[in-house]
Protein backbone atom coordinates (compact mmCIF):
# COMPACT_ATOMS: atom_id res chain seq x y z
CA UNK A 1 -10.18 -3.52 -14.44
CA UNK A 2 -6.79 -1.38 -16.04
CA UNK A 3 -3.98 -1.39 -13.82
CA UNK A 4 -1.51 1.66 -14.75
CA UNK A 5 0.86 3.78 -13.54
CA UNK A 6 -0.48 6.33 -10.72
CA UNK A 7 -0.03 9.72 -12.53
CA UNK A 8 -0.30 13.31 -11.39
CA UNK A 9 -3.95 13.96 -12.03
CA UNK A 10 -4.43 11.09 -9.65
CA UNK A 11 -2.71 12.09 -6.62
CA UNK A 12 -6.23 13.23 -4.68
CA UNK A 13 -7.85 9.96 -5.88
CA UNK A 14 -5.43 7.62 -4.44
CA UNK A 15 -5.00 9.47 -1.41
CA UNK A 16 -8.89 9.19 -0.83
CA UNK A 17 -8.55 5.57 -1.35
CA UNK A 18 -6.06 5.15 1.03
CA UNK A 19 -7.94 6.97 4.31
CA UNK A 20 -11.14 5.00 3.12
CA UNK A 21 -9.60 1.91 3.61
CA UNK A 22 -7.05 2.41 6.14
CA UNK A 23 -10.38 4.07 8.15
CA UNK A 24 -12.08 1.24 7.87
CA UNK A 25 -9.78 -1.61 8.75
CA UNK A 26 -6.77 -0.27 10.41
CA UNK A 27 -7.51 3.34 12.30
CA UNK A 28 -8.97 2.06 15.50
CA UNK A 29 -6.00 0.06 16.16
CA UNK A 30 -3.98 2.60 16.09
CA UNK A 31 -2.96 5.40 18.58
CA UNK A 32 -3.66 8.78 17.51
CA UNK A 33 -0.28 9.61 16.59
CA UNK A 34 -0.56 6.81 14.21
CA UNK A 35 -3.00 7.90 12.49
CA UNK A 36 -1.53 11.13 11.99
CA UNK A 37 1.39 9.66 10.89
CA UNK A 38 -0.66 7.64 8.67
CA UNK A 39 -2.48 10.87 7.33
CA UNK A 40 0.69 12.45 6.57
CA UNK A 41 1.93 9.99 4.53
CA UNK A 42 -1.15 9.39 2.62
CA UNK A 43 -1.78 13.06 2.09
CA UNK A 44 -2.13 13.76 -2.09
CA UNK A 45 1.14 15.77 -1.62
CA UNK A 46 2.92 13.19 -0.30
CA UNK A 47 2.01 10.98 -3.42
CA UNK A 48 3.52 13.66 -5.35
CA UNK A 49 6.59 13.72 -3.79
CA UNK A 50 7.22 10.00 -3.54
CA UNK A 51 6.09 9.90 -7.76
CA UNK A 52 8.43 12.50 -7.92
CA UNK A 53 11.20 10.93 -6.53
CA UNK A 54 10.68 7.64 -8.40
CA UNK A 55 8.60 5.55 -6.20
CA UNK A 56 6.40 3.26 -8.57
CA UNK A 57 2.61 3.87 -7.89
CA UNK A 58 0.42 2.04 -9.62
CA UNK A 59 -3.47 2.39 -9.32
CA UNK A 60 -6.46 -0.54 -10.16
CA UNK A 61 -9.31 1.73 -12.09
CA UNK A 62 -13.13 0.45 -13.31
CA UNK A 63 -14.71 2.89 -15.69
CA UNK A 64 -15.03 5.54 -13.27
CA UNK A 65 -12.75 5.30 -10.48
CA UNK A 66 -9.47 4.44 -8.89
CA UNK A 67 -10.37 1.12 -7.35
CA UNK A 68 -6.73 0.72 -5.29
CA UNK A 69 -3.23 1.80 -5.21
CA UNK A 70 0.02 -0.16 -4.77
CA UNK A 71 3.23 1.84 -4.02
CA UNK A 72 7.02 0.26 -4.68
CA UNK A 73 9.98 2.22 -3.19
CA UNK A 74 13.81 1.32 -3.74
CA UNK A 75 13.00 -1.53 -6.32
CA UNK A 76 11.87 -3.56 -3.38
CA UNK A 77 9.56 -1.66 -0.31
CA UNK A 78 5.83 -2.37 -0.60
CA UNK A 79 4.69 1.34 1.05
CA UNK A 80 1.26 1.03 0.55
CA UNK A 81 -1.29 -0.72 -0.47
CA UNK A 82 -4.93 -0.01 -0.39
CA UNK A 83 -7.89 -1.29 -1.95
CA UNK A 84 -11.11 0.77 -1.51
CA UNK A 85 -13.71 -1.03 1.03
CA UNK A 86 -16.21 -1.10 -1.85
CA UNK A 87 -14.35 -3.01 -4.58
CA UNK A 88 -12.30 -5.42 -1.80
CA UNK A 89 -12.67 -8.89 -2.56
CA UNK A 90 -12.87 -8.84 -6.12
CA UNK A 91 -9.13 -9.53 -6.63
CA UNK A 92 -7.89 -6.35 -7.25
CA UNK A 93 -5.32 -6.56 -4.55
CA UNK A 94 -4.12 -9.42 -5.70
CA UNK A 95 -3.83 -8.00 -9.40
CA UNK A 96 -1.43 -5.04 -8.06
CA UNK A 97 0.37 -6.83 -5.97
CA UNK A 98 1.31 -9.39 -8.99
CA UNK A 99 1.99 -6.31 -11.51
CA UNK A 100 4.03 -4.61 -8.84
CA UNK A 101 6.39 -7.25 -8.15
CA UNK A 102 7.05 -7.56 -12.22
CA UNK A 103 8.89 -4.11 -11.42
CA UNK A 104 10.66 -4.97 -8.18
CA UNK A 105 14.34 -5.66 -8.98
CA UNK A 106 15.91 -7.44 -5.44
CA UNK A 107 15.72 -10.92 -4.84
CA UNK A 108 13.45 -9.47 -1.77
CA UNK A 109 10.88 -7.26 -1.74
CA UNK A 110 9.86 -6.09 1.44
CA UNK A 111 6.77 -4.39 3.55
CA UNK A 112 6.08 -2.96 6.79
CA UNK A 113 2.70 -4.83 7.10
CA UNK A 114 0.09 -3.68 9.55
CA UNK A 115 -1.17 -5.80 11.71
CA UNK A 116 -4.79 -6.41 9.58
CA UNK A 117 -3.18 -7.32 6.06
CA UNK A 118 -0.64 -9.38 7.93
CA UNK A 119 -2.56 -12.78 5.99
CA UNK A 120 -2.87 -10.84 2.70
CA UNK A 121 0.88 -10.73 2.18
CA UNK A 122 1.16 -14.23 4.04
CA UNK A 123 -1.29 -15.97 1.33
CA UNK A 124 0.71 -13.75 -1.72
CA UNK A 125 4.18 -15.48 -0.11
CA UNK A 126 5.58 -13.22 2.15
CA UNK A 127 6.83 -14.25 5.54
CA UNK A 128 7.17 -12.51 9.13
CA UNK A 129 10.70 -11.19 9.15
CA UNK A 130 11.05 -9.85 12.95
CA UNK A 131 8.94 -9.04 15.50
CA UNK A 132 5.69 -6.31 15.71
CA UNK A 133 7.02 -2.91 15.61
CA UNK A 134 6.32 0.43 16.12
CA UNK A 135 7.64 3.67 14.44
CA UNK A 136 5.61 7.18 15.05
CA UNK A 137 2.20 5.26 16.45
CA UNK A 138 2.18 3.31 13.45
CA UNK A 139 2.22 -0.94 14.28
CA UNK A 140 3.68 -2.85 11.96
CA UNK A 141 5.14 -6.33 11.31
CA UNK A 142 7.98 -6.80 9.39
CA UNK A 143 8.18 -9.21 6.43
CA UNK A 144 9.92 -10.58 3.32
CA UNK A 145 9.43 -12.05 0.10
CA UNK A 146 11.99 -14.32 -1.34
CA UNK A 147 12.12 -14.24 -4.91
């Protein structure tokens, strides 16, 4: 496994990722605004645009394909993170999460969890920071690292 640096070439690849997985575990539930929402913001274009404007993307690969994405906004603002139903629970998730946190410069480092990967960023230290949310049919739970 090579973590690196999402680039533009990759933009279709990691969005493909991201509906797989977000399909699979979090789409049913979700309104259907939500997962518009949700398609919107994982659209290839809006990869561009967030690369573009600086986010840090960073993608898991095997020989032949991008295994899972990671996306750090403001220095500290987990915005997504997907791992593709085939290659979960081989600790690739747990691979980008540690490399993307080695670029996060606040003392807290933040994500709008949904409601499935709530215990994924519990067991990698993060803590519930609020109460369940919603914003554009998407459900989310606040939380917080403290580094």
């Amino acid at each position: 496994m090579l973590i690196r640096r999402m680039t533009a070439a990759d933009v279709d690849a990691v969005s493909a990722v991201c509906m797989r997985s977000f399909s699979k575990t979090v789409a049913a539930s979700l309104p259907p605004a939500g997962v518009q929402t949700f398609a919107t913001v994982a659209a290839a274009t809006a990869f561009l645009q967030r690369l573009q404007q600086g986010s840090i993307i960073l993608v898991a690969t095997d020989a032949a394909h991008i295994t899972g994405v990671i996306e750090l906004s403001a220095a500290n603002h987990v915005v997504m993170f997907f791992v593709d139903p085939d290659f979960q629970l081989q600790g690739i998730g747990k691979q980008l999460l540690k490399t993307v946190l080695q670029y996060a410069t606040a003392k807290e480092v933040t994500v709008n969890a949904s409601l499935y990967s709530v215990p994924v960023y519990r067991k990698a230290g993060f803590e519930c920071h609020g109460e369940v949310a919603e914003k554009a049919g998407l459900i989310y739970q606040p939380m917080v690292m403290h580094r």
